[in-house]
N, C-alpha and C. Protein backbone atom coordinates (compact mmCIF):
# COMPACT_ATOMS: atom_id res chain seq x y z
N UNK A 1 -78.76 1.95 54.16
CA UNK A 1 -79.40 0.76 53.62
C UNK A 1 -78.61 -0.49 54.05
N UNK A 2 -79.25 -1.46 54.49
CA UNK A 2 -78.71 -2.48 55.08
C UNK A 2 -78.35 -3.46 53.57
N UNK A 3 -77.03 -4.48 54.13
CA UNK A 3 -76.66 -4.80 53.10
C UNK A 3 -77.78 -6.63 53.11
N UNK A 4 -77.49 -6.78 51.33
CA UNK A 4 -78.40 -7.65 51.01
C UNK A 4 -77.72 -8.94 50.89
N UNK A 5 -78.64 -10.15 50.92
CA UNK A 5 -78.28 -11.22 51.18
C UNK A 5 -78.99 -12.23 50.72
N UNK A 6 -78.83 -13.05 49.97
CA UNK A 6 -79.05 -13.87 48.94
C UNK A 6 -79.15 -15.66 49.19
N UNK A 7 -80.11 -16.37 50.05
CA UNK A 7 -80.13 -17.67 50.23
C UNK A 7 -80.51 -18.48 49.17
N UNK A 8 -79.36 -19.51 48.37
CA UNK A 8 -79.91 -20.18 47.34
C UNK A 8 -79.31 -22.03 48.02
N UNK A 9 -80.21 -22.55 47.79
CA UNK A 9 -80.79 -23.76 48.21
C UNK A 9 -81.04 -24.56 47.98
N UNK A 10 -81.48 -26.22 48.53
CA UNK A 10 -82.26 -27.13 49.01
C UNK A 10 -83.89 -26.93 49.63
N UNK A 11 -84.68 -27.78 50.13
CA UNK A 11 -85.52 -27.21 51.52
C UNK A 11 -84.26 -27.92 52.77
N UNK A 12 -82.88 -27.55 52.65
CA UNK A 12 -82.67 -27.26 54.14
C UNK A 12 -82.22 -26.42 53.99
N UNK A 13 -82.12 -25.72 53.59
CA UNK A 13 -82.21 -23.72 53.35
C UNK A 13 -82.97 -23.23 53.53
N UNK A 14 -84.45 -24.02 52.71
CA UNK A 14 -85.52 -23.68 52.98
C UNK A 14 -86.01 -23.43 54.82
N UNK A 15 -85.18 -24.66 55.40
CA UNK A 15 -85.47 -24.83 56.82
C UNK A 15 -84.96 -23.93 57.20
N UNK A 16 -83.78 -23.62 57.36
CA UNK A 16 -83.08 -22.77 57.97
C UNK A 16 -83.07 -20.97 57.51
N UNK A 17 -83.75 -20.66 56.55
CA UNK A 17 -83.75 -19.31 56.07
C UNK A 17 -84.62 -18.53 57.25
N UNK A 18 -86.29 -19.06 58.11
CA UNK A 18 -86.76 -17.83 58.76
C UNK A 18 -85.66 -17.72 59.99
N UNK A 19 -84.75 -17.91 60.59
CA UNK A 19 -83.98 -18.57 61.65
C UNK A 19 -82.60 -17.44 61.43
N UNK A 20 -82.04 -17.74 60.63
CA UNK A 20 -81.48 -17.08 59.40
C UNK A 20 -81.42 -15.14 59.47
N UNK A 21 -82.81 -15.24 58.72
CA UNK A 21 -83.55 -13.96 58.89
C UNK A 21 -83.69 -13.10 60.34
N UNK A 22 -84.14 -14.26 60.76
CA UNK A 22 -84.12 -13.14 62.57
C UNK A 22 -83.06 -12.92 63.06
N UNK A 23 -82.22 -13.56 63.16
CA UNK A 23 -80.57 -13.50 63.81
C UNK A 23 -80.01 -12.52 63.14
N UNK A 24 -80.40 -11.95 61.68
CA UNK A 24 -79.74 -10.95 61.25
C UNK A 24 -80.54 -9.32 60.74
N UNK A 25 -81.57 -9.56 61.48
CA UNK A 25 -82.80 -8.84 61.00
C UNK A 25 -82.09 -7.02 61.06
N UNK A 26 -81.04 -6.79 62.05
CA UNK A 26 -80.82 -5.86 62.37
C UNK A 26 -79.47 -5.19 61.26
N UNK A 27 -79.43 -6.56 60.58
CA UNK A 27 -77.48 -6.40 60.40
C UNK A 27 -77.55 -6.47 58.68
N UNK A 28 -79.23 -7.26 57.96
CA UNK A 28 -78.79 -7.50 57.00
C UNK A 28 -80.28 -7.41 55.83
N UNK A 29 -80.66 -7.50 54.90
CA UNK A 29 -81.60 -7.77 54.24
C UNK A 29 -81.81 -9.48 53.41
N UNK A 30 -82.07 -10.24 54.32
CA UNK A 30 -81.82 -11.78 53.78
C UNK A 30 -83.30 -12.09 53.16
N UNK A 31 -82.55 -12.70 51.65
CA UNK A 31 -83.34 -12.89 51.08
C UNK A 31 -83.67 -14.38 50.96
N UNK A 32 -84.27 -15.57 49.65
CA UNK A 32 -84.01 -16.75 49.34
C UNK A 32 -84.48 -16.65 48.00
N UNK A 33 -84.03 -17.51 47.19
CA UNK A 33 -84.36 -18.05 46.14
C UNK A 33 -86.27 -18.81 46.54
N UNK A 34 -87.18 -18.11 46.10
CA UNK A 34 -88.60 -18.66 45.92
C UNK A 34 -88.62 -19.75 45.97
N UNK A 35 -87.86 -20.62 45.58
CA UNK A 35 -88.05 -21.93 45.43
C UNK A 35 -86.80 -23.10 45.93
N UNK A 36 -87.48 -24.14 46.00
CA UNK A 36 -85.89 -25.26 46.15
C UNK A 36 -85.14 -25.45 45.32
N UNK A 37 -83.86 -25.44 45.58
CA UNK A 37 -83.08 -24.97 44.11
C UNK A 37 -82.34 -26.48 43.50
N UNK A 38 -82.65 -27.25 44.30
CA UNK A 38 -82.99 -28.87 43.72
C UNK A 38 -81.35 -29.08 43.17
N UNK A 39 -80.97 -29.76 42.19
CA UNK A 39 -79.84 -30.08 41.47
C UNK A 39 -79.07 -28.87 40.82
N UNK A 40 -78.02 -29.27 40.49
CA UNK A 40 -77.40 -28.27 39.68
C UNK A 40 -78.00 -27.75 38.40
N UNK A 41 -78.54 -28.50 37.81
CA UNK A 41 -79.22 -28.43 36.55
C UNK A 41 -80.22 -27.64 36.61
N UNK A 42 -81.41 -26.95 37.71
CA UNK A 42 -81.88 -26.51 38.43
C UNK A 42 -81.40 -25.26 38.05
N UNK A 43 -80.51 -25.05 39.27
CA UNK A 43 -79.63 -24.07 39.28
C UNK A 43 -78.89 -23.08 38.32
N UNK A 44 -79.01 -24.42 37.16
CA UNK A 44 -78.39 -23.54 35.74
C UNK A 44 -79.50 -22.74 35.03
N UNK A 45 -80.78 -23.51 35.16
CA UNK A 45 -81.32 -23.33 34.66
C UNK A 45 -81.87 -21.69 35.31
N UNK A 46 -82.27 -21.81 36.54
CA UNK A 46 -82.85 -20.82 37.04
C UNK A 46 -81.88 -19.39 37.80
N UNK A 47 -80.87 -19.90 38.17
CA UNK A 47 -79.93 -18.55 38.60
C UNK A 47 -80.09 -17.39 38.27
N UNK A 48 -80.47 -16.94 36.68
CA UNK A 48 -80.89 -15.81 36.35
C UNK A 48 -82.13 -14.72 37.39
N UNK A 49 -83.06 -15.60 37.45
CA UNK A 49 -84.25 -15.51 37.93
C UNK A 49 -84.62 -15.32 39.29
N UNK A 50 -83.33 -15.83 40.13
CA UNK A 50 -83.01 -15.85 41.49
C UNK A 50 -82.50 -15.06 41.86
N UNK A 51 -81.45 -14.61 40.74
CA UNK A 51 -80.53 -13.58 41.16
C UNK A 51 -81.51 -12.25 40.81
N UNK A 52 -82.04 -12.07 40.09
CA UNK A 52 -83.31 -10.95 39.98
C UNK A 52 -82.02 -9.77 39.50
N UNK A 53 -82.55 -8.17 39.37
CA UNK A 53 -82.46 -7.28 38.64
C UNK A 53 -81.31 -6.59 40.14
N UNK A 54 -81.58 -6.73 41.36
CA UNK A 54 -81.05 -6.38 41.93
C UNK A 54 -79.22 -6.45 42.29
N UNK A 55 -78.37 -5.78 43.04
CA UNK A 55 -77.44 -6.33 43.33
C UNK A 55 -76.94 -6.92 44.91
N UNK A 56 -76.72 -8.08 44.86
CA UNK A 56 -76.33 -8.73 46.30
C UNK A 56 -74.65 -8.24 46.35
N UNK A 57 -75.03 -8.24 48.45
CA UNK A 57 -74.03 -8.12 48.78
C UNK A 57 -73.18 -9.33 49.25
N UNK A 58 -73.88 -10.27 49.63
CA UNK A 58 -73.57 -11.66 49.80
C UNK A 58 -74.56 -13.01 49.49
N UNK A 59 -74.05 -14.05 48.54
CA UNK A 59 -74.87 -14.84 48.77
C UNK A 59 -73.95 -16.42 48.82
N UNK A 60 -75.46 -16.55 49.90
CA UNK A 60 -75.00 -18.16 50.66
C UNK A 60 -75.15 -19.19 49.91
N UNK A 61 -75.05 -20.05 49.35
CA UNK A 61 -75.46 -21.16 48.20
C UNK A 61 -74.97 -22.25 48.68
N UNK A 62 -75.72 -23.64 48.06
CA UNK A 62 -75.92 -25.00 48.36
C UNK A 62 -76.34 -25.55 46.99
N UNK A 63 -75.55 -26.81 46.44
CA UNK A 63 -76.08 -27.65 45.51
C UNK A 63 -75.75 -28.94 45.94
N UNK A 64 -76.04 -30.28 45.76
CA UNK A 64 -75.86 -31.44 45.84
C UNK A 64 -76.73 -32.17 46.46
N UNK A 65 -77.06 -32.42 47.54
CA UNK A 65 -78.36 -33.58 47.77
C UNK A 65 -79.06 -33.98 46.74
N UNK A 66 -79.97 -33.04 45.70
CA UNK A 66 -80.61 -33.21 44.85
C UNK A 66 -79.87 -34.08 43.87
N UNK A 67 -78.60 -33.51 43.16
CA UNK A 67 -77.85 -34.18 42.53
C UNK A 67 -77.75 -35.60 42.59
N UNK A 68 -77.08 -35.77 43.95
CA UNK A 68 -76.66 -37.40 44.18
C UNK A 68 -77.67 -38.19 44.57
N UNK A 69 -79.14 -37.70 44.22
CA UNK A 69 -80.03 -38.93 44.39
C UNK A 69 -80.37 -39.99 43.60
N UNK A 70 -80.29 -41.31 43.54
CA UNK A 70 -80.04 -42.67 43.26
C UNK A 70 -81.31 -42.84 42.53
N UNK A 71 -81.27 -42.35 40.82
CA UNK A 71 -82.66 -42.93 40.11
C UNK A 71 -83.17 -44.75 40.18
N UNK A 72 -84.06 -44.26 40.03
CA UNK A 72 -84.63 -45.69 39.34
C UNK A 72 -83.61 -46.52 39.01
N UNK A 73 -82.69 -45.88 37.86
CA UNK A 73 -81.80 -47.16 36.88
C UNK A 73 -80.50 -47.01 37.45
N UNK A 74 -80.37 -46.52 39.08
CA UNK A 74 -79.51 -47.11 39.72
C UNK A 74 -78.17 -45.93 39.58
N UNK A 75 -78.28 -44.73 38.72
CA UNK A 75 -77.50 -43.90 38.45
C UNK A 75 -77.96 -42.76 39.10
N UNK A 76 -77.06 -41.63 39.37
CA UNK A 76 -77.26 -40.49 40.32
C UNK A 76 -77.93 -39.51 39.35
N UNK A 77 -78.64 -38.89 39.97
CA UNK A 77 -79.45 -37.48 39.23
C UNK A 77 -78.73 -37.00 38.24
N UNK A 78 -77.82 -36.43 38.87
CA UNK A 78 -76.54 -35.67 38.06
C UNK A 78 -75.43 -36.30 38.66
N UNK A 79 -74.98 -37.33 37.61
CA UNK A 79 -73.12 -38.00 37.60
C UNK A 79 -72.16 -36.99 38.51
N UNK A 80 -71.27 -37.31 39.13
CA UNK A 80 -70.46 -36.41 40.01
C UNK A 80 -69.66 -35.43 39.16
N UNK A 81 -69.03 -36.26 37.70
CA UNK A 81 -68.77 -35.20 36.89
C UNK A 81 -69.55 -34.11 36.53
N UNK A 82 -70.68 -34.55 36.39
CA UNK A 82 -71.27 -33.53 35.33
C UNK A 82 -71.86 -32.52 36.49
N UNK A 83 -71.79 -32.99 37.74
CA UNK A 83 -71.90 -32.09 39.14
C UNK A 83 -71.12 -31.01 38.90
N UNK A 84 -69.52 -31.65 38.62
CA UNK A 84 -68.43 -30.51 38.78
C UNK A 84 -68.47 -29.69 37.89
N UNK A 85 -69.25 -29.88 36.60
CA UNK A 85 -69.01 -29.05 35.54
C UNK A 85 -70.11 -28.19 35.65
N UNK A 86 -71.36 -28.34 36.36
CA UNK A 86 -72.22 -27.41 36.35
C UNK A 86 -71.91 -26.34 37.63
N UNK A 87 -71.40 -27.09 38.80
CA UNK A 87 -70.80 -26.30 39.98
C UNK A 87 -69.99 -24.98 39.41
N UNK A 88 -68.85 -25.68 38.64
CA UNK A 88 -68.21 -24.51 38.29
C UNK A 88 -68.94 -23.74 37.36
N UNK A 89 -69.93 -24.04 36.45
CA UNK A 89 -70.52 -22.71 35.79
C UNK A 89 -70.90 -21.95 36.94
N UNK A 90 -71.65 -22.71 37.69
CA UNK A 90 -72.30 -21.93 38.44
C UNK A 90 -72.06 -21.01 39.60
N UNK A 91 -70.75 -20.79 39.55
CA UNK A 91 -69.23 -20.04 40.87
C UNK A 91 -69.41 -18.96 39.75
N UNK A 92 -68.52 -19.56 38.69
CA UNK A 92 -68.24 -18.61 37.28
C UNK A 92 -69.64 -16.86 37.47
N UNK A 93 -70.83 -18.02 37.10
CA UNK A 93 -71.81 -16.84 37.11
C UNK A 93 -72.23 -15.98 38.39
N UNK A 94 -72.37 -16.70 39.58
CA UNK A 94 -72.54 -16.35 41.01
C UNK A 94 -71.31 -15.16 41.06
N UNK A 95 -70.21 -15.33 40.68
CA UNK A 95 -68.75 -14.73 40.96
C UNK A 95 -69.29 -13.06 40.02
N UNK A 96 -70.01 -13.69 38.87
CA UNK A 96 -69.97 -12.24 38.07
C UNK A 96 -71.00 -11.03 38.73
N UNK A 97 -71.55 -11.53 39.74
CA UNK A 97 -72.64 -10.54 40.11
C UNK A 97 -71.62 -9.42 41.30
N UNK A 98 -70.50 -10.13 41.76
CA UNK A 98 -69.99 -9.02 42.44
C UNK A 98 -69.20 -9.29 43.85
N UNK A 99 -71.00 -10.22 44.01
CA UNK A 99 -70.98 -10.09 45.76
C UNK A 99 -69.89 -11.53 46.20
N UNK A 100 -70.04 -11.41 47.97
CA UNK A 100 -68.56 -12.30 48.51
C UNK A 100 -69.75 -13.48 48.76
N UNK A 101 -69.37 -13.90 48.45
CA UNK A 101 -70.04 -15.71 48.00
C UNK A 101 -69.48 -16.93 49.29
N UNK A 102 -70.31 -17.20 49.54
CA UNK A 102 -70.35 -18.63 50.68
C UNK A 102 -70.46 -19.75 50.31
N UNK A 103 -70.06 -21.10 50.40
CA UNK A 103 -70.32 -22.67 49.79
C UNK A 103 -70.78 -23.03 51.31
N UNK A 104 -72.10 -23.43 51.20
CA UNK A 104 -72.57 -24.55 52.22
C UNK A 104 -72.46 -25.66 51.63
N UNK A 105 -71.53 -26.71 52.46
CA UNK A 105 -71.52 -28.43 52.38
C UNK A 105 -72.89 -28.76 52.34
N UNK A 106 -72.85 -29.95 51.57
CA UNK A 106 -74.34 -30.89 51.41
C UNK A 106 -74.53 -31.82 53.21
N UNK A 107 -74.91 -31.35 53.85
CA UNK A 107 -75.13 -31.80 55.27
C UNK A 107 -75.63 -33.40 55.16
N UNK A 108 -75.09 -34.18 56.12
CA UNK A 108 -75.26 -35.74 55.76
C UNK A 108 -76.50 -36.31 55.58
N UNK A 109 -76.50 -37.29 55.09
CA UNK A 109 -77.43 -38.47 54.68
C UNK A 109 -77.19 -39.53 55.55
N UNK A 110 -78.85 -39.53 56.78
CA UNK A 110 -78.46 -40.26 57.61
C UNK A 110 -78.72 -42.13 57.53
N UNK A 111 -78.26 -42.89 57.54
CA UNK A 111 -77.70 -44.69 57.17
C UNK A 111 -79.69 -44.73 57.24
N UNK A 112 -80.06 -45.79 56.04
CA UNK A 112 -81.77 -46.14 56.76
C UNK A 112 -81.74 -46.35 55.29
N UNK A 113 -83.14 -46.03 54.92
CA UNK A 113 -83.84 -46.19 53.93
C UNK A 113 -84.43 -44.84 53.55
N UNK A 114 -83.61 -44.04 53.30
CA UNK A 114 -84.02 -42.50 53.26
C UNK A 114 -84.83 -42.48 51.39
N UNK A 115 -85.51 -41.74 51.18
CA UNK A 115 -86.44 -41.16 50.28
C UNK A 115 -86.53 -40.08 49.99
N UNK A 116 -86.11 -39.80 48.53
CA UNK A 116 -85.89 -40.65 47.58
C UNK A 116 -84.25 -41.05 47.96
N UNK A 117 -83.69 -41.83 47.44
CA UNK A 117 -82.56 -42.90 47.85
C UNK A 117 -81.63 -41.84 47.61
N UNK A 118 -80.69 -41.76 48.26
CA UNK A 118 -79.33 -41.31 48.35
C UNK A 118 -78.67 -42.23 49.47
N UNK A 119 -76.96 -41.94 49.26
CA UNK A 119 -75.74 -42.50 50.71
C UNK A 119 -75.51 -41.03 50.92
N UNK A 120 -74.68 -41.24 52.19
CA UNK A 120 -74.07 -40.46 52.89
C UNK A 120 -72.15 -40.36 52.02
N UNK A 121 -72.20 -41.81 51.47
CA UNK A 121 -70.48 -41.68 50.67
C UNK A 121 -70.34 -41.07 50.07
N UNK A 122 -71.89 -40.86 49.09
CA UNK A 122 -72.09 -39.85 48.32
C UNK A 122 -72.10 -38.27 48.72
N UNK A 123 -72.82 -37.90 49.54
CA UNK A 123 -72.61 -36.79 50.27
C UNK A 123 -70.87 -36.56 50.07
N UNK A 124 -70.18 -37.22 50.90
CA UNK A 124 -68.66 -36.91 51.43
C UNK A 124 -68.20 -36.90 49.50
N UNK A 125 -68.21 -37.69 48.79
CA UNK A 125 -68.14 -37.48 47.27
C UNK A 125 -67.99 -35.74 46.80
N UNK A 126 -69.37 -35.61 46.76
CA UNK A 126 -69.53 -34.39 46.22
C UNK A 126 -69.67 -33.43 47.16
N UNK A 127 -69.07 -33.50 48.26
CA UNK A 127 -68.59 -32.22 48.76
C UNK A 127 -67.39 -32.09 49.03
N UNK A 128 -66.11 -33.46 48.38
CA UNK A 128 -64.98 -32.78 48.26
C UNK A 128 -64.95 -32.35 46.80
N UNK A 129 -65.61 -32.89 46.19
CA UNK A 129 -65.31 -31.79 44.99
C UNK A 129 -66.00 -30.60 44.78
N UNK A 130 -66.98 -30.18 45.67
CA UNK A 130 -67.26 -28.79 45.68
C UNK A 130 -66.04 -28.07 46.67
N UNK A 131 -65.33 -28.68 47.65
CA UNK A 131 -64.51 -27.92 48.34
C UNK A 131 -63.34 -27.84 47.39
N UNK A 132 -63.42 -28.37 46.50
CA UNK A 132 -61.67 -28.84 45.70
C UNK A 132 -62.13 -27.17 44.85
N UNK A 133 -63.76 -27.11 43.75
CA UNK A 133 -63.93 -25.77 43.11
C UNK A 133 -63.79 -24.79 44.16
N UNK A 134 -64.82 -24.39 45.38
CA UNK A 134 -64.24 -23.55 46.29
C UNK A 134 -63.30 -23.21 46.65
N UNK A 135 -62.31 -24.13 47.22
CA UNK A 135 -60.70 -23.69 47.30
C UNK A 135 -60.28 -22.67 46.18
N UNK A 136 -60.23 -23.39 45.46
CA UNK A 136 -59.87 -22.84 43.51
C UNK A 136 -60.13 -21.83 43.75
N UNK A 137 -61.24 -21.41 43.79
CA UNK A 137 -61.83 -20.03 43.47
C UNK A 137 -61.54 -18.76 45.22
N UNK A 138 -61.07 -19.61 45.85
CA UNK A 138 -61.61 -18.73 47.34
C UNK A 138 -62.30 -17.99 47.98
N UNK A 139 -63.63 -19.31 47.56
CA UNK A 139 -64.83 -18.93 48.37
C UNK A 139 -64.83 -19.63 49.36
N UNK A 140 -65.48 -18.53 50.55
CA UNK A 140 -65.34 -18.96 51.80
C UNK A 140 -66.35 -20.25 52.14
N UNK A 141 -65.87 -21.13 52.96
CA UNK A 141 -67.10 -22.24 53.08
C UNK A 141 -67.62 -22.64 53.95
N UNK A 142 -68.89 -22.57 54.36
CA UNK A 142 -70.03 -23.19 55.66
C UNK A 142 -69.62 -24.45 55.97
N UNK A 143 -69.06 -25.18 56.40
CA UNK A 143 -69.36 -26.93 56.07
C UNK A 143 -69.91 -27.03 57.34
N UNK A 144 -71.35 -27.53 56.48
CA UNK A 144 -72.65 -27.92 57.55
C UNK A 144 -72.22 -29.20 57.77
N UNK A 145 -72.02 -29.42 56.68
CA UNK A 145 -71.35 -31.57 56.74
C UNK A 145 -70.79 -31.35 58.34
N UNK A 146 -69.68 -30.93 58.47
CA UNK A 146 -68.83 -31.14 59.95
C UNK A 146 -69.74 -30.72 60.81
N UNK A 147 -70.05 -29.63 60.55
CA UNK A 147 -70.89 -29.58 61.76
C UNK A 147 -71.89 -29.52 62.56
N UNK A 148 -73.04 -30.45 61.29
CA UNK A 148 -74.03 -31.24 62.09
C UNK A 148 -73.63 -32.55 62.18
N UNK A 149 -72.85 -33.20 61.73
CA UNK A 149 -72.42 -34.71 61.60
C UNK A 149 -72.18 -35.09 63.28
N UNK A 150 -71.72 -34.41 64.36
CA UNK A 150 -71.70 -34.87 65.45
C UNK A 150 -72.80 -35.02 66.32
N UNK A 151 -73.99 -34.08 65.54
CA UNK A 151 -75.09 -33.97 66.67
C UNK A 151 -76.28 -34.30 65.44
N UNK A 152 -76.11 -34.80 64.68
CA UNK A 152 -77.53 -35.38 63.72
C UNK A 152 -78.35 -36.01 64.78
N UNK A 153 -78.57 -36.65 65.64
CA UNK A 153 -79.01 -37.46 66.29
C UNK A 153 -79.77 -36.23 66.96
N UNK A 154 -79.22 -35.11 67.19
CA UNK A 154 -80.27 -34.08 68.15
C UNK A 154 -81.13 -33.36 66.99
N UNK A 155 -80.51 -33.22 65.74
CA UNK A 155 -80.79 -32.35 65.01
C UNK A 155 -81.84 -32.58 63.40
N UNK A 156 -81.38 -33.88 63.34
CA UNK A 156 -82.06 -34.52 61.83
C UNK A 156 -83.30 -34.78 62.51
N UNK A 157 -83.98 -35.23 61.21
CA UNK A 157 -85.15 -35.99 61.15
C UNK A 157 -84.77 -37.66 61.53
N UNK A 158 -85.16 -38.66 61.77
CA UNK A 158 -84.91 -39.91 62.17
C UNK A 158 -85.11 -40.52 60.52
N UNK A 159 -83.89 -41.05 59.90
CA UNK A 159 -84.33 -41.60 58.66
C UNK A 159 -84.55 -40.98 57.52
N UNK A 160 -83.97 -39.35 57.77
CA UNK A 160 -84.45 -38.10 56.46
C UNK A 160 -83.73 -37.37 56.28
N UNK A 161 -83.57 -36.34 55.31
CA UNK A 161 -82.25 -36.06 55.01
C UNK A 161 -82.73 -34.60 55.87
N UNK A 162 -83.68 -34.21 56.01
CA UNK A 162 -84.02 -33.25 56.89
C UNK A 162 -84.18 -32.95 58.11
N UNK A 163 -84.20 -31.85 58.63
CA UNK A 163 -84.12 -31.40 59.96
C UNK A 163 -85.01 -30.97 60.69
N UNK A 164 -85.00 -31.28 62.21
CA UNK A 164 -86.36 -30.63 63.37
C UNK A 164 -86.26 -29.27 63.01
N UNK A 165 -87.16 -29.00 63.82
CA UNK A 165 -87.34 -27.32 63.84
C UNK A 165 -85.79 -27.06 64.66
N UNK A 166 -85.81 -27.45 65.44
CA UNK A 166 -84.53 -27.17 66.18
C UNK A 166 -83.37 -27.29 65.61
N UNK A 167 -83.38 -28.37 64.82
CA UNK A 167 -82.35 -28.58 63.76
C UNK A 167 -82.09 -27.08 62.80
N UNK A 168 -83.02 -26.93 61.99
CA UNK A 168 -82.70 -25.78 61.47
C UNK A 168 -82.57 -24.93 62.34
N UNK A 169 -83.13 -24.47 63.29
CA UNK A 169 -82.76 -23.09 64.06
C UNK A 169 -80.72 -22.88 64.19
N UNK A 170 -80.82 -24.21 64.91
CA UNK A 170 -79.01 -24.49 64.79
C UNK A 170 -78.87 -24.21 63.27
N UNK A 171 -79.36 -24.93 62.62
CA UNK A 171 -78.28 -24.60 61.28
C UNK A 171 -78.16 -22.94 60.96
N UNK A 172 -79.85 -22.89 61.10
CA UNK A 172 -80.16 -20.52 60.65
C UNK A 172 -78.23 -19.94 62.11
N UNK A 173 -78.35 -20.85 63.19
CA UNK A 173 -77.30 -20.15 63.87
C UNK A 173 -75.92 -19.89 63.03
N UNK A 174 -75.70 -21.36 62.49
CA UNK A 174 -74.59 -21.27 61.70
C UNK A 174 -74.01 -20.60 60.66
N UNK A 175 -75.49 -20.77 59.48
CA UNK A 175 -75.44 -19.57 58.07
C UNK A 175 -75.27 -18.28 59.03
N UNK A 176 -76.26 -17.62 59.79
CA UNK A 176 -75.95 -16.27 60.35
C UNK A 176 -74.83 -15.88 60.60
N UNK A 177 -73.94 -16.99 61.87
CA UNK A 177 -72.71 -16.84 61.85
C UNK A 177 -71.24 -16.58 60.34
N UNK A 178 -71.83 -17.46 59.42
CA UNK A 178 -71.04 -17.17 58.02
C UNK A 178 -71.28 -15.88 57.66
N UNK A 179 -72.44 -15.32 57.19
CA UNK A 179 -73.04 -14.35 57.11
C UNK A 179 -71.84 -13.11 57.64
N UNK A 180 -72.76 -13.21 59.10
CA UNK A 180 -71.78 -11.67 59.81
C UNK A 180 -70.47 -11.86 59.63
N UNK A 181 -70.06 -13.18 59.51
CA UNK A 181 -68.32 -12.56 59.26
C UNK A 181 -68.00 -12.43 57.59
N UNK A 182 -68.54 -12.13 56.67
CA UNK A 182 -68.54 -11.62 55.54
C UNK A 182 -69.12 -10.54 55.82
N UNK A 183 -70.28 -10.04 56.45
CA UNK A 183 -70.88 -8.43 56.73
C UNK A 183 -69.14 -7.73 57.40
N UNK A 184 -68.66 -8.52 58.26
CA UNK A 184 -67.82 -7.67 58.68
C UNK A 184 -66.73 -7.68 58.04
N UNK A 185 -65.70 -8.45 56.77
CA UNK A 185 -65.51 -7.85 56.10
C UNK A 185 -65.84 -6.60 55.03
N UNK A 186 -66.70 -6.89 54.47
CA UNK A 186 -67.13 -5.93 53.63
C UNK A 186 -67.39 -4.66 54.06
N UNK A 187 -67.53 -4.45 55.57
CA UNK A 187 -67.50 -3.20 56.28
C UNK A 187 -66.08 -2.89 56.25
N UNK A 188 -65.63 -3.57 56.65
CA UNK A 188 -63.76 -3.00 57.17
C UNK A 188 -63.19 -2.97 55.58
N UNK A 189 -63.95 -3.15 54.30
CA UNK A 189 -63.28 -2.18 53.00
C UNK A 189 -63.77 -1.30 52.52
């Protein structure tokens, strides 16, 4: 039985999951969370439901874009604190299911008039304090941030926090790549 695999998300997870899936079709059983997994609050709410009855052998996870988007009254979705405090529930519970756990960076926010409003400072914000809980805990980490930030220009949308088709295909390259090198630990114990 091939081992299982657990995509929880944004829609740029969403983008990048069929991409994802094929690159590992041979190596893995990749799944996603049904839905966009939006803010942390989201996430608290629904994790149960995502995580289903089954047991994962790895799962990839993403929170923040949703978070740091700029309401109406000028304040972020979810405050950066109250980011960190749901982040870490949400390691805490992710951690109790077993499996070897991945942090994907919140990938940038490109300068414009993007919709609904977010910065990019923000981005770099709350993904050092998801790397500060990650460290803590030593979960291994994707950072999409670095490494679409040099080639957004080939890879984003013009003005969106989202990505071409091509864009995600690169990104499905990258998660895959995280992926197999957690498949290949968990083989070599």
């Amino acid at each position: 039985m091939k081992p299982r695999v657990l995509l929880i998300g944004d829609s740029i997870s969403m983008g990048y999951t069929e991409p994802t899936q094929e690159l590992l079709k041979d190596k893995a059983e990749v799944d996603r969370a049904l839905e966009n997994g939006g803010p942390t609050i989201r996430g608290l709410e629904m994790l149960g439901q995502w995580l289903g009855d089954g047991a994962w052998d790895i799962i990839h996870f993403n929170f923040g874009l949703h978070d740091l988007v700029i309401m109406e009254d000028g304040k972020h979705q979810v405050p950066i604190e109250e980011y960190e405090q749901n982040l870490r529930e949400l390691v805490k519970r992710l951690q109790a299911t077993g499996a070897r756990l991945i942090w994907a960076s919140t990938t940038p926010v490109p300068a414009g008039d993007v919709a609904p409003f977010r910065g990019d400072r923000d981005a770099i914000a709350y993904n050092a304090v998801a790397k500060q809980i990650m460290d803590e805990n030593r979960i291994t980490i994707n950072d999409l941030y670095a490494k679409t930030l040099p080639r957004l220009a080939e890879l984003q949308q013009p003005v969106d926090v989202h990505f071409t088709e091509h864009g995600s295909e690169v990104l499905g390259e990258w998660v895959a790549a995280s992926i197999e090198a957690e498949l290949e630990k968990l083989a070599s114990h």
